[in-house]
PDB file of N, CA and C in Angstrom:
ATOM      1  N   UNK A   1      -9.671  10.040  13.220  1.00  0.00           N
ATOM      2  CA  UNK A   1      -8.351  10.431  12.742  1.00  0.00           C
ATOM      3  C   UNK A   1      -7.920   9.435  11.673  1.00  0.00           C
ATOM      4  N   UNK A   2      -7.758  10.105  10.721  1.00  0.00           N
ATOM      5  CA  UNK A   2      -7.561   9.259   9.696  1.00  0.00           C
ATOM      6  C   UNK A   2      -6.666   8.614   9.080  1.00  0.00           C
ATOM      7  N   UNK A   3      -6.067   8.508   8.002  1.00  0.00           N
ATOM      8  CA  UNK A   3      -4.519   8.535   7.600  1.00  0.00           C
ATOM      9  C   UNK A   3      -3.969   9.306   6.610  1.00  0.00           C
ATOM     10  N   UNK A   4      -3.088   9.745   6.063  1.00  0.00           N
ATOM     11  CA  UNK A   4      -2.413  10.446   5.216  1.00  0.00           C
ATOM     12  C   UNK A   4      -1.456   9.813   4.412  1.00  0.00           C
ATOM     13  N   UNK A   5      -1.497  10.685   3.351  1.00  0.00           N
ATOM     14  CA  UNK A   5      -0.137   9.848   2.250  1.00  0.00           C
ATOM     15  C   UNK A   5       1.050  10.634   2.780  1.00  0.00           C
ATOM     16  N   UNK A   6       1.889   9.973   2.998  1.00  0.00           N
ATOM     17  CA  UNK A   6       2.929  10.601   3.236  1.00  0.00           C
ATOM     18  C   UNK A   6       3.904  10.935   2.598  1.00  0.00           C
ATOM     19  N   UNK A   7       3.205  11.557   1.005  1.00  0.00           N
ATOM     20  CA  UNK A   7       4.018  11.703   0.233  1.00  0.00           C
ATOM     21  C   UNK A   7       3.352  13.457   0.344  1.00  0.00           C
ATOM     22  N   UNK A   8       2.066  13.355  -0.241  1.00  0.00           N
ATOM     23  CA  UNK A   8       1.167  14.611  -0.254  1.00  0.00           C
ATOM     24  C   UNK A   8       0.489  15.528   0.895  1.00  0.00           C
ATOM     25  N   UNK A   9      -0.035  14.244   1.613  1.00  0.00           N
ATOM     26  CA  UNK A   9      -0.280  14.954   2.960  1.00  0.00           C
ATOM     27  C   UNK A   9      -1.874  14.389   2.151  1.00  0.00           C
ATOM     28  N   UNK A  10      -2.607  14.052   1.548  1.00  0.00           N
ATOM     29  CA  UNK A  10      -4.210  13.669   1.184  1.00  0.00           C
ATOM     30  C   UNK A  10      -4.659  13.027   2.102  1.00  0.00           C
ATOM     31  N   UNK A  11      -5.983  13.252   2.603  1.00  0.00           N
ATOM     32  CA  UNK A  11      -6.492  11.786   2.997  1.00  0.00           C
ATOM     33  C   UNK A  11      -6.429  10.770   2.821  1.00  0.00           C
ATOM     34  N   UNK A  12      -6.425   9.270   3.018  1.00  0.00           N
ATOM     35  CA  UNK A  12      -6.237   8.123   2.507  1.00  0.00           C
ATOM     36  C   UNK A  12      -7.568   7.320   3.414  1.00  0.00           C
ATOM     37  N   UNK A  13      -8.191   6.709   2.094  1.00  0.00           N
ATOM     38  CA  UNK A  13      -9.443   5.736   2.652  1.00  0.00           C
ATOM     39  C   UNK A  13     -10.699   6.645   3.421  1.00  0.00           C
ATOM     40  N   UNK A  14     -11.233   6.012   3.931  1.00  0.00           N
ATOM     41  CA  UNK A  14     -12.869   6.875   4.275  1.00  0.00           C
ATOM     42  C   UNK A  14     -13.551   6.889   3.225  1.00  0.00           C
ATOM     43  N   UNK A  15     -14.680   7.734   2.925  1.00  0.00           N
ATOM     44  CA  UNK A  15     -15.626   7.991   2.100  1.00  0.00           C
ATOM     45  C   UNK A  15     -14.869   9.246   1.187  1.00  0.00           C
ATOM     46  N   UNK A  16     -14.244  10.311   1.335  1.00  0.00           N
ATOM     47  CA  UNK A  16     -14.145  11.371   0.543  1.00  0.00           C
ATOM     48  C   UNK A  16     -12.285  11.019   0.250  1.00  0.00           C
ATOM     49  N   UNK A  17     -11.458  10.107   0.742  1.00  0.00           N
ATOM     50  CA  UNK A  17     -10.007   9.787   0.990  1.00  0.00           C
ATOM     51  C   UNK A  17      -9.764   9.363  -0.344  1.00  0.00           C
ATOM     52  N   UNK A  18      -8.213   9.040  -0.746  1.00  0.00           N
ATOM     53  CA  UNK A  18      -7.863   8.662  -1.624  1.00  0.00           C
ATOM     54  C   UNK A  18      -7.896   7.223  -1.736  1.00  0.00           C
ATOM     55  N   UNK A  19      -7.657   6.358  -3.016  1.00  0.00           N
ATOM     56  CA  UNK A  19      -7.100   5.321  -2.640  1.00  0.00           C
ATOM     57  C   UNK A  19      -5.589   5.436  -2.198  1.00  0.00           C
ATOM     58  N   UNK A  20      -5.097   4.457  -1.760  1.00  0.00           N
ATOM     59  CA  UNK A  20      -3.596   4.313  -1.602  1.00  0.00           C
ATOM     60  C   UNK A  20      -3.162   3.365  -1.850  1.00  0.00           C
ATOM     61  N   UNK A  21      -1.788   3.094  -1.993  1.00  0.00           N
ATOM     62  CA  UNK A  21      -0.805   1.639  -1.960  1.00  0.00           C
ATOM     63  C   UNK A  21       0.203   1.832  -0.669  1.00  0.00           C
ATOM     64  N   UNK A  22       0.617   1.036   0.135  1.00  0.00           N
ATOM     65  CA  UNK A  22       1.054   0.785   1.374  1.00  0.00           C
ATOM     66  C   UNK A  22       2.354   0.364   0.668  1.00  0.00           C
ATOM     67  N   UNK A  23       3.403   0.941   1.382  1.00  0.00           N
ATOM     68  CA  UNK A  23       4.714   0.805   1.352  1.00  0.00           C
ATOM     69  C   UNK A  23       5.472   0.623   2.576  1.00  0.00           C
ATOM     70  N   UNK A  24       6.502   0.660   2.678  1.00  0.00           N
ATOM     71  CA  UNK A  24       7.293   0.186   3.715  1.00  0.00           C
ATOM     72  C   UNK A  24       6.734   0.503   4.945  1.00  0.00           C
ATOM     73  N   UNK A  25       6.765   2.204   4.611  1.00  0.00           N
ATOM     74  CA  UNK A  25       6.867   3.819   5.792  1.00  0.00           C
ATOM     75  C   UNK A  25       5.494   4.025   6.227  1.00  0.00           C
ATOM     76  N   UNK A  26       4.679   3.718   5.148  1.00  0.00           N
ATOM     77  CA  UNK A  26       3.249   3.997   5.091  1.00  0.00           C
ATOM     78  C   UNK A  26       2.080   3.493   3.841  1.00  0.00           C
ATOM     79  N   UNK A  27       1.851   4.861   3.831  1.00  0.00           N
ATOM     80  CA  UNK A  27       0.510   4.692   2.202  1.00  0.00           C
ATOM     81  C   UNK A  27       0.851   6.159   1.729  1.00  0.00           C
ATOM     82  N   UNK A  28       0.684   5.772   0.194  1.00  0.00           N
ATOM     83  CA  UNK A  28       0.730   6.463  -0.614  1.00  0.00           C
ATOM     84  C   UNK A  28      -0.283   6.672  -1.137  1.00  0.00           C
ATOM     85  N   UNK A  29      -1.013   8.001  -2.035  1.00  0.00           N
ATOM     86  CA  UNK A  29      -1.941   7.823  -2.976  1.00  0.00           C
ATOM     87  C   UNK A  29      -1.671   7.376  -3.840  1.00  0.00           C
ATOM     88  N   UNK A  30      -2.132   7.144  -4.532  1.00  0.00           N
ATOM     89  CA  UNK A  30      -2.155   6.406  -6.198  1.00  0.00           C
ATOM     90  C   UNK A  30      -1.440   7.386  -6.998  1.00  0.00           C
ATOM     91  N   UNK A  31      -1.827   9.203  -6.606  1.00  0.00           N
ATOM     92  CA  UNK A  31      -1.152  10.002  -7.637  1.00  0.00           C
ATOM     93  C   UNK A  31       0.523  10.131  -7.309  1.00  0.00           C
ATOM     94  N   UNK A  32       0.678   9.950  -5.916  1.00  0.00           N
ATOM     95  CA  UNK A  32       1.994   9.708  -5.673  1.00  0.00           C
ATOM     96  C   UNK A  32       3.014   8.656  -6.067  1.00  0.00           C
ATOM     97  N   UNK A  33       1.690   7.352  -5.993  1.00  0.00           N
ATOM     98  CA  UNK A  33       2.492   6.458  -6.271  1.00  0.00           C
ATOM     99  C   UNK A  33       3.449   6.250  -7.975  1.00  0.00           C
ATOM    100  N   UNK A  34       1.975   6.985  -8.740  1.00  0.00           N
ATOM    101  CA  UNK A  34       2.768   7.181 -10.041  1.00  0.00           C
ATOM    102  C   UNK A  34       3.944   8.059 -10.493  1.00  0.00           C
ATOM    103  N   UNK A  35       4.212   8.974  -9.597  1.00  0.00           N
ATOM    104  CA  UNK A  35       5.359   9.467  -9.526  1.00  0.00           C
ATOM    105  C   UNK A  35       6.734   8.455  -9.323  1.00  0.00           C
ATOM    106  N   UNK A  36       6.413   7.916  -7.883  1.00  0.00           N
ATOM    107  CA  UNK A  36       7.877   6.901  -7.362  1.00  0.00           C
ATOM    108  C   UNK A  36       7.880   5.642  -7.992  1.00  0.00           C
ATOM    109  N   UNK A  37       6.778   4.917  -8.896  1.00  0.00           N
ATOM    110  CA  UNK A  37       7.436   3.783  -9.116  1.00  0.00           C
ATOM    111  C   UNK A  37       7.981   3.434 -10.106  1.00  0.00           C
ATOM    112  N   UNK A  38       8.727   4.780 -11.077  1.00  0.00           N
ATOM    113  CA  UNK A  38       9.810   4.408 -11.632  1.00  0.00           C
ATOM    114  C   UNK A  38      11.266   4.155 -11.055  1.00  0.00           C
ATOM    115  N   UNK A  39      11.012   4.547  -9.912  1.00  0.00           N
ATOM    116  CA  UNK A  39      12.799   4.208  -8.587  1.00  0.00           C
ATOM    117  C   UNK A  39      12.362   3.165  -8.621  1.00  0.00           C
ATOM    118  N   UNK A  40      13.244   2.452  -8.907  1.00  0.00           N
ATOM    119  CA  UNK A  40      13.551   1.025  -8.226  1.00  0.00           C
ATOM    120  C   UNK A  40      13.675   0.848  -6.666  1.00  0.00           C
ATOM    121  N   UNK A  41      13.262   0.010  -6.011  1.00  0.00           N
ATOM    122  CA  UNK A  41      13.016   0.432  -4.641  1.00  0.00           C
ATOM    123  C   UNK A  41      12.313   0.869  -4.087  1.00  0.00           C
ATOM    124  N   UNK A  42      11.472   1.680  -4.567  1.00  0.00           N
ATOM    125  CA  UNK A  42      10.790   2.808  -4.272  1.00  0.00           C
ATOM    126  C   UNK A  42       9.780   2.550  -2.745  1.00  0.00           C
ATOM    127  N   UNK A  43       9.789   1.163  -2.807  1.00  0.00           N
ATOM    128  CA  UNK A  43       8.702   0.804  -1.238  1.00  0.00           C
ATOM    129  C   UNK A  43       9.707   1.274  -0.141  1.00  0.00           C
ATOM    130  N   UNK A  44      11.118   1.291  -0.017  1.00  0.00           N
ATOM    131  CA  UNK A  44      11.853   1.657   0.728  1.00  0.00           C
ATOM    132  C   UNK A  44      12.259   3.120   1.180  1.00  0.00           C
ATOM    133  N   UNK A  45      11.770   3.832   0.821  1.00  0.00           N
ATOM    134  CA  UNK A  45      12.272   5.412   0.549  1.00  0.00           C
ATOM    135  C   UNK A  45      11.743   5.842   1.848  1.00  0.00           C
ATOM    136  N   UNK A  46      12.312   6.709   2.638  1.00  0.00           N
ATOM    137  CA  UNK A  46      12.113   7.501   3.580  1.00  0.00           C
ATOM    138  C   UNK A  46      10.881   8.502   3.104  1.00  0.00           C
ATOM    139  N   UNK A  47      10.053   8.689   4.592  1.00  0.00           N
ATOM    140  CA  UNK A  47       9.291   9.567   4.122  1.00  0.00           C
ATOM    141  C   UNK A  47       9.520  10.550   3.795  1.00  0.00           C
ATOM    142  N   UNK A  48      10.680  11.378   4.224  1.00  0.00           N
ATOM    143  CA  UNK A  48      11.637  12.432   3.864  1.00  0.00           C
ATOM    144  C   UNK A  48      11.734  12.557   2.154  1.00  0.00           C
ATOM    145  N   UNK A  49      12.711  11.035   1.734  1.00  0.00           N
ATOM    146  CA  UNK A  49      12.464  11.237   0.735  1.00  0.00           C
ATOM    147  C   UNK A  49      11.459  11.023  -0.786  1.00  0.00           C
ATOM    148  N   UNK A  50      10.414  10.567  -0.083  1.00  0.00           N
ATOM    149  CA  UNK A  50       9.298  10.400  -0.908  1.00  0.00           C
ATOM    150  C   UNK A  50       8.469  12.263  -0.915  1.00  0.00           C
ATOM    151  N   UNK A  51       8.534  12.599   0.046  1.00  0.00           N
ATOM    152  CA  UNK A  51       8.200  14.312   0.401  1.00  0.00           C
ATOM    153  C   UNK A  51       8.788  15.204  -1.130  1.00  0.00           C
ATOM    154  N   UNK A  52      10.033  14.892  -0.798  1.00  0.00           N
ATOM    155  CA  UNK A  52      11.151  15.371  -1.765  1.00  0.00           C
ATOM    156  C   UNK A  52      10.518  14.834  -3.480  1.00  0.00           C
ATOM    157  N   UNK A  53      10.400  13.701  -3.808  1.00  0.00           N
ATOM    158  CA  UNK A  53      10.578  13.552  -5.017  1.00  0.00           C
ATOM    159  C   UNK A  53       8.596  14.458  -5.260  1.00  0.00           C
ATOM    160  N   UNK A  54       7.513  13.922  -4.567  1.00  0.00           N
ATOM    161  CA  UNK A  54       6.648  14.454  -4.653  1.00  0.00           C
ATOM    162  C   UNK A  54       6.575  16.046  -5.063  1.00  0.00           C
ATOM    163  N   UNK A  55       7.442  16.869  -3.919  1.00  0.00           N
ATOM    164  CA  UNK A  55       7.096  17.966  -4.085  1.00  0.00           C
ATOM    165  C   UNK A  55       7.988  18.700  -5.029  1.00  0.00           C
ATOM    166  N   UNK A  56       8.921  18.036  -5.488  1.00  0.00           N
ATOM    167  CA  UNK A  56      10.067  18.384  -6.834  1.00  0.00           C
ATOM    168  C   UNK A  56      11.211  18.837  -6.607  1.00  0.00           C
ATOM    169  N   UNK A  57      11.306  18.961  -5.355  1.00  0.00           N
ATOM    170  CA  UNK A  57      12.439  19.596  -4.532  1.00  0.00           C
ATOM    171  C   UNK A  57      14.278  18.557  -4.788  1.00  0.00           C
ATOM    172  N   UNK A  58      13.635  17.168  -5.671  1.00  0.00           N
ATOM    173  CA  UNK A  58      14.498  16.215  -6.142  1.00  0.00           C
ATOM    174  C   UNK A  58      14.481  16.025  -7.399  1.00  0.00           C
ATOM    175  N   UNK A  59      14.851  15.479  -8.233  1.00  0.00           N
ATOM    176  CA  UNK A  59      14.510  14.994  -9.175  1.00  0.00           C
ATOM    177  C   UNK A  59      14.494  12.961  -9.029  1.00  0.00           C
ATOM    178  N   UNK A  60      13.888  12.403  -9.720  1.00  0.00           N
ATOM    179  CA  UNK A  60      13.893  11.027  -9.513  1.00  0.00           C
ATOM    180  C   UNK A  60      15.023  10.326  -9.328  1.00  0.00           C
ATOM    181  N   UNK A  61      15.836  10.736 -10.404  1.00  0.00           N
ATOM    182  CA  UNK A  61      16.907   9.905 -10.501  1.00  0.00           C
ATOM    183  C   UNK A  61      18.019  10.347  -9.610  1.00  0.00           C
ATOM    184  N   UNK A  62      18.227  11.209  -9.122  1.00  0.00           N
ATOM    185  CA  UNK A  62      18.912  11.379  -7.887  1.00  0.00           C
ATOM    186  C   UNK A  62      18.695  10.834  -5.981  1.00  0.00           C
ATOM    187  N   UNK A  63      17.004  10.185  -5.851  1.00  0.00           N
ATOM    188  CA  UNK A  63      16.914   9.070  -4.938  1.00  0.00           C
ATOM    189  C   UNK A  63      17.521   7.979  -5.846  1.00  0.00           C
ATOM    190  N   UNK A  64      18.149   7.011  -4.495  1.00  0.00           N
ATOM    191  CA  UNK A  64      18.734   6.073  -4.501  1.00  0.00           C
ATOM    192  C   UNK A  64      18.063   5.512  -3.110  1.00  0.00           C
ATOM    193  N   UNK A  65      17.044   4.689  -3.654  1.00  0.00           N
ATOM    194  CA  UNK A  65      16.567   3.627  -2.391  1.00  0.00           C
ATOM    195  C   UNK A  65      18.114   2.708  -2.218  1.00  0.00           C
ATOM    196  N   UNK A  66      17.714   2.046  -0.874  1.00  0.00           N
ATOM    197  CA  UNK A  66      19.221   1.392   0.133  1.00  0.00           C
ATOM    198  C   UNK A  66      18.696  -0.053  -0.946  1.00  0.00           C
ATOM    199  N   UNK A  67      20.005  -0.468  -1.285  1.00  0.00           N
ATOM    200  CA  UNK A  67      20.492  -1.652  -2.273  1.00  0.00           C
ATOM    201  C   UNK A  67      20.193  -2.663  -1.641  1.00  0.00           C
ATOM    202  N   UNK A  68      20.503  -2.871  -0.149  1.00  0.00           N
ATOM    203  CA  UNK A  68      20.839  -3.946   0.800  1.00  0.00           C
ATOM    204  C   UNK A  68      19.479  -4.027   1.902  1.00  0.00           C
ATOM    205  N   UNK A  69      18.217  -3.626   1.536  1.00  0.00           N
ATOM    206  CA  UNK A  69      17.665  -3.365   2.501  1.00  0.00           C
ATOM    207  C   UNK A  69      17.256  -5.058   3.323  1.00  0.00           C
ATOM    208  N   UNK A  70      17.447  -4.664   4.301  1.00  0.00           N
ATOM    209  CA  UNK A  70      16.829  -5.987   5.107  1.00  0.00           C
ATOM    210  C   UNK A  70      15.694  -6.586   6.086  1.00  0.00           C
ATOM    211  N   UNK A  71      14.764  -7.173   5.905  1.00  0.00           N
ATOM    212  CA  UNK A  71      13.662  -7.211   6.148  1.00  0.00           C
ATOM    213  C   UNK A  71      13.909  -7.858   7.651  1.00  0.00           C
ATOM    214  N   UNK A  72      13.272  -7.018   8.355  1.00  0.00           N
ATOM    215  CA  UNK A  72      13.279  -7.589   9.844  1.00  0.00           C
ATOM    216  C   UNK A  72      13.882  -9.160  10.435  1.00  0.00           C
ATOM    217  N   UNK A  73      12.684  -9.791   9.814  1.00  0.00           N
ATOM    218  CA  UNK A  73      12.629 -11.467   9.895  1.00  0.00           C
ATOM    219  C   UNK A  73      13.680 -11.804   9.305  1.00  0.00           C
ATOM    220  N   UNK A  74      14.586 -11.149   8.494  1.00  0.00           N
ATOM    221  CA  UNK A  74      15.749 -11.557   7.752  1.00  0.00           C
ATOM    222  C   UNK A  74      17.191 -11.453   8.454  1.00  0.00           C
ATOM    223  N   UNK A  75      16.937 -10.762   9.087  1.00  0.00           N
ATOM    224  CA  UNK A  75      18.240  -9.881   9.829  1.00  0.00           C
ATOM    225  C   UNK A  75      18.621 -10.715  10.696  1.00  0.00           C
ATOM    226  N   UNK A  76      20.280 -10.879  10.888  1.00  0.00           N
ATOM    227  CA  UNK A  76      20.754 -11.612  11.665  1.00  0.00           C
ATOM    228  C   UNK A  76      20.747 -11.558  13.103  1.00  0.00           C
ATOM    229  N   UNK A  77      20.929 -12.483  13.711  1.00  0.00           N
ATOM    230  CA  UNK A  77      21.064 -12.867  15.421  1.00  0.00           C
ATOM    231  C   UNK A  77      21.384 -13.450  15.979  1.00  0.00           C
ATOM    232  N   UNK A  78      21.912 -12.881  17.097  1.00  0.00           N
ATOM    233  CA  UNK A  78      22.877 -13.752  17.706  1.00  0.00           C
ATOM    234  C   UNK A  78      21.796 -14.757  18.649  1.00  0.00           C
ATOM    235  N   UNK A  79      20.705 -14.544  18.625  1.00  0.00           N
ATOM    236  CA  UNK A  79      20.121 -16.128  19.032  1.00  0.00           C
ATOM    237  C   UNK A  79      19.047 -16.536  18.787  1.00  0.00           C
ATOM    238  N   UNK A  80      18.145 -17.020  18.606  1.00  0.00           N
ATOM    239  CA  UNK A  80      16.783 -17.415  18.217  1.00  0.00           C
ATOM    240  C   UNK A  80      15.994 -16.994  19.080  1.00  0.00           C
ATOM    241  N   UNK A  81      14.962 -16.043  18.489  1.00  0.00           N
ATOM    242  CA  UNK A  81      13.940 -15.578  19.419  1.00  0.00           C
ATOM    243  C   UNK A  81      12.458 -16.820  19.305  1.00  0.00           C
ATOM    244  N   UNK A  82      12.046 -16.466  20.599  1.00  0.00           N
ATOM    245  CA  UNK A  82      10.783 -17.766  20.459  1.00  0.00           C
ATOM    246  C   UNK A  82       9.597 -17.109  19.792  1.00  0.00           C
ATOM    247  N   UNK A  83       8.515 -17.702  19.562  1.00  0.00           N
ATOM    248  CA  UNK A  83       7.383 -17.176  18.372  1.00  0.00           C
ATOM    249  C   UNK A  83       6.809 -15.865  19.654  1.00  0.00           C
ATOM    250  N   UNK A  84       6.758 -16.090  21.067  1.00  0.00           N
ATOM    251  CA  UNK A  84       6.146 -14.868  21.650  1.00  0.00           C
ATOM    252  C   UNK A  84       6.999 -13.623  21.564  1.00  0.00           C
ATOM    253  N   UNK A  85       8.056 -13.733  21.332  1.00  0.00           N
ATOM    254  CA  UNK A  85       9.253 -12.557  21.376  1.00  0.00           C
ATOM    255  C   UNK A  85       8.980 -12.057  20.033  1.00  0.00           C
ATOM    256  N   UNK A  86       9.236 -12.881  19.056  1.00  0.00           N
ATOM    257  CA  UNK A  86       8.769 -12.196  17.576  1.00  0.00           C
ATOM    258  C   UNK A  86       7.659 -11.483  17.342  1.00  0.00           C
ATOM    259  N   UNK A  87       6.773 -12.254  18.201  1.00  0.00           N
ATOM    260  CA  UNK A  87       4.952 -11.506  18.076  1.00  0.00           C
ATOM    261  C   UNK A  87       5.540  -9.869  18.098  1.00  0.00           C
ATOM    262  N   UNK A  88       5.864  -9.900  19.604  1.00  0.00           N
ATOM    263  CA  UNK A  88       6.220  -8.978  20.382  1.00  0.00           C
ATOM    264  C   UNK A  88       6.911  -7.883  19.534  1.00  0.00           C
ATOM    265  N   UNK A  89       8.035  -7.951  18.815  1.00  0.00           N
ATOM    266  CA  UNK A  89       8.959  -7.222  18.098  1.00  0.00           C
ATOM    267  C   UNK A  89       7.786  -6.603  16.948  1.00  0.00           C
ATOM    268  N   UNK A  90       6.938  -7.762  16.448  1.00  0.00           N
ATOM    269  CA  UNK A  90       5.972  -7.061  15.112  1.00  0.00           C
ATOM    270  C   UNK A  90       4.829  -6.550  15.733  1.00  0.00           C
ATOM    271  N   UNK A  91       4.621  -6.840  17.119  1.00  0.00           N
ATOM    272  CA  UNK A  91       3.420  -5.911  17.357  1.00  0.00           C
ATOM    273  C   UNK A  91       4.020  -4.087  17.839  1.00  0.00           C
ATOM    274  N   UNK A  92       5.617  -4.253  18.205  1.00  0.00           N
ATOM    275  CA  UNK A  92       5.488  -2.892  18.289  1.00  0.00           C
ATOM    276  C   UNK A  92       5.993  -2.414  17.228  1.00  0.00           C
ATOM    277  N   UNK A  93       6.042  -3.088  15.364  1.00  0.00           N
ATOM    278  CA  UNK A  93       6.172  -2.329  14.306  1.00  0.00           C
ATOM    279  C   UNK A  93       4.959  -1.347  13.965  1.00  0.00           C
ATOM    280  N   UNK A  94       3.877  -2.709  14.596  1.00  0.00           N
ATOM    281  CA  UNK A  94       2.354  -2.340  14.305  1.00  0.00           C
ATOM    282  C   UNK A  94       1.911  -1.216  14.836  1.00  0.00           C
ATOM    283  N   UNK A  95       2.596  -1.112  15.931  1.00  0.00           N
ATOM    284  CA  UNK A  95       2.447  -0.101  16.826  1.00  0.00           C
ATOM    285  C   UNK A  95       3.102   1.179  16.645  1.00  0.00           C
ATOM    286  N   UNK A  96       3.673   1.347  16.131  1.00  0.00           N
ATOM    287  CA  UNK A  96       4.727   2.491  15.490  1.00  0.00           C
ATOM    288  C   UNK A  96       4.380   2.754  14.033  1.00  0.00           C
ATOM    289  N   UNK A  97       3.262   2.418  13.478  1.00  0.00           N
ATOM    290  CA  UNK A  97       2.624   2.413  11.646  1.00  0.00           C
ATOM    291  C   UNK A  97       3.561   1.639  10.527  1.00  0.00           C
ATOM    292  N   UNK A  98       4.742   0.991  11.418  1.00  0.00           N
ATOM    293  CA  UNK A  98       5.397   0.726   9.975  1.00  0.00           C
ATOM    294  C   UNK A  98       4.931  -0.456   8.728  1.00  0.00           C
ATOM    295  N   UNK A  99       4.674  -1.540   9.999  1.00  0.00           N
ATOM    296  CA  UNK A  99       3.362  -2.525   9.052  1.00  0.00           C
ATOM    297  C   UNK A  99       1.741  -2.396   9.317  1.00  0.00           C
ATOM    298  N   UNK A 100       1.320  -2.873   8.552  1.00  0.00           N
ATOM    299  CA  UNK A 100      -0.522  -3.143   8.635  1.00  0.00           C
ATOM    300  C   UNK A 100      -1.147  -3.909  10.026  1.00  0.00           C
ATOM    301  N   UNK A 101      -2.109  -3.739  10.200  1.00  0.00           N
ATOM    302  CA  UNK A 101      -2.909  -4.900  10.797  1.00  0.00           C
ATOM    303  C   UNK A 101      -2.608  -6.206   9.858  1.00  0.00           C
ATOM    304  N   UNK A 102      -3.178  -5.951   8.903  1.00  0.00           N
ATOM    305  CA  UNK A 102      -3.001  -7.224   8.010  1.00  0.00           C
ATOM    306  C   UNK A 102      -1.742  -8.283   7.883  1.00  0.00           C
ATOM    307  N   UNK A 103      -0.526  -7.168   7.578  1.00  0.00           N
ATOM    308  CA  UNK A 103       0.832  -7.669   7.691  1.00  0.00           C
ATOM    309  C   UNK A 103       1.361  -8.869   8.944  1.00  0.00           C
ATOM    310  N   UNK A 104       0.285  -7.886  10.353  1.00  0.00           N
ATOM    311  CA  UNK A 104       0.849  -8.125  11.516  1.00  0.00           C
ATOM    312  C   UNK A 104      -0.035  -9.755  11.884  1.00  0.00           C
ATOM    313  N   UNK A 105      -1.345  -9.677  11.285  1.00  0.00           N
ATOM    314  CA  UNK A 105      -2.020 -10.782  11.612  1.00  0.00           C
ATOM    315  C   UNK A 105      -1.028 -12.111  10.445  1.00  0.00           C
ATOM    316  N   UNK A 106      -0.781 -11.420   9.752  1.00  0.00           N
ATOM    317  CA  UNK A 106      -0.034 -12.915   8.523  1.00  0.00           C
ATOM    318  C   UNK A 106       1.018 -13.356   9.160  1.00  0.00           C
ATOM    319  N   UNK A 107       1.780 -12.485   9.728  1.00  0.00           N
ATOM    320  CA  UNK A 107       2.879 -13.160  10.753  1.00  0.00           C
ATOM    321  C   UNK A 107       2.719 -13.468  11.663  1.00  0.00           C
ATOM    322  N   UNK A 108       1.595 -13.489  12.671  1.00  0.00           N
ATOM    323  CA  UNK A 108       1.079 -13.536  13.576  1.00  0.00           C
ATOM    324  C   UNK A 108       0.836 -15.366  13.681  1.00  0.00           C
ATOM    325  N   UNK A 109      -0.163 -15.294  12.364  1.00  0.00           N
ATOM    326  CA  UNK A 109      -0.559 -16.939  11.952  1.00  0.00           C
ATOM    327  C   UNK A 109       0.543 -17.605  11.889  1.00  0.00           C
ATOM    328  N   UNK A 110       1.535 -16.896  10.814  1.00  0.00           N
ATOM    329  CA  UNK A 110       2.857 -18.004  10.745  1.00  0.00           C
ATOM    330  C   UNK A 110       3.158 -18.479  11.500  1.00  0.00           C
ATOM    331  N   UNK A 111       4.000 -17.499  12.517  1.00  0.00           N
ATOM    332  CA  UNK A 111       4.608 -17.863  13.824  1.00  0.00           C
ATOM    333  C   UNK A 111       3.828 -19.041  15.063  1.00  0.00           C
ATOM    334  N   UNK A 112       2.759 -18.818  15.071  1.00  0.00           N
ATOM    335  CA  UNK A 112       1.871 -19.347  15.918  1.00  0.00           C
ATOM    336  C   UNK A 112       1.727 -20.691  15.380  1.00  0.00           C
ATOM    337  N   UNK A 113       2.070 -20.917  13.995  1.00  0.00           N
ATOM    338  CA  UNK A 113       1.000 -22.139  13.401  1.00  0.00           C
ATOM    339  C   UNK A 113       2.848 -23.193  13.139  1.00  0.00           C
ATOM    340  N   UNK A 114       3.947 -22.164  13.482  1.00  0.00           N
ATOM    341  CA  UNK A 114       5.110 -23.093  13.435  1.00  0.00           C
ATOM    342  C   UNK A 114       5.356 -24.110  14.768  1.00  0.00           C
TER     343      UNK A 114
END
């Protein structure tokens, strides 16, 4: 089972797959990607609305990626979580497709190596 762009619906990676670029939500193909990365923002866009600008059902300039977006590790709290609680929080991003293996091992090191 493979993966999909979740802009087009293509294969992504394997032998016959597209390439892709990885964004927030997922991966994109390359032909998608040349569509969205004149939005500013554009790693942020719902898959909803990456669907939309792909299939024309939008026009570009009417997405508006979120201005304020805030990156997990960024986001405020009311208390300090310890490096196993954080693991924890990014392994079930990992677990839900929103980041990589890769993503998950780089924070993985950080945390561990603080």
């Amino acid at each position: 089972m493979g993966k999909s762009c979740i802009g087009c619906g293509k294969a992504m990676g394997g032998l016959l797959g597209a390439y892709g670029v990885k964004i927030l939500y997922g991966e994109v193909c390359l032909t998608c990607n040349k569509k969205l990365n004149t939005i500013q923002g554009y790693q942020y866009l719902t898959p909803n609305q990456i669907r939309d600008v792909i299939s024309g059902r939008v026009q570009k300039h009417e997405i508006k990626a979120p201005s304020q977006f805030v990156h997990p590790s960024d986001a405020p709290s009311s208390k300090q979580l310890s490096p196993a609680e954080e693991i924890r929080k990014y392994k079930e991003l990992l677990d839900d497709g929103i980041i990589s293996q890769d993503e998950f091992d780089t924070v993985k090191r950080r945390l561990l190596s603080s």
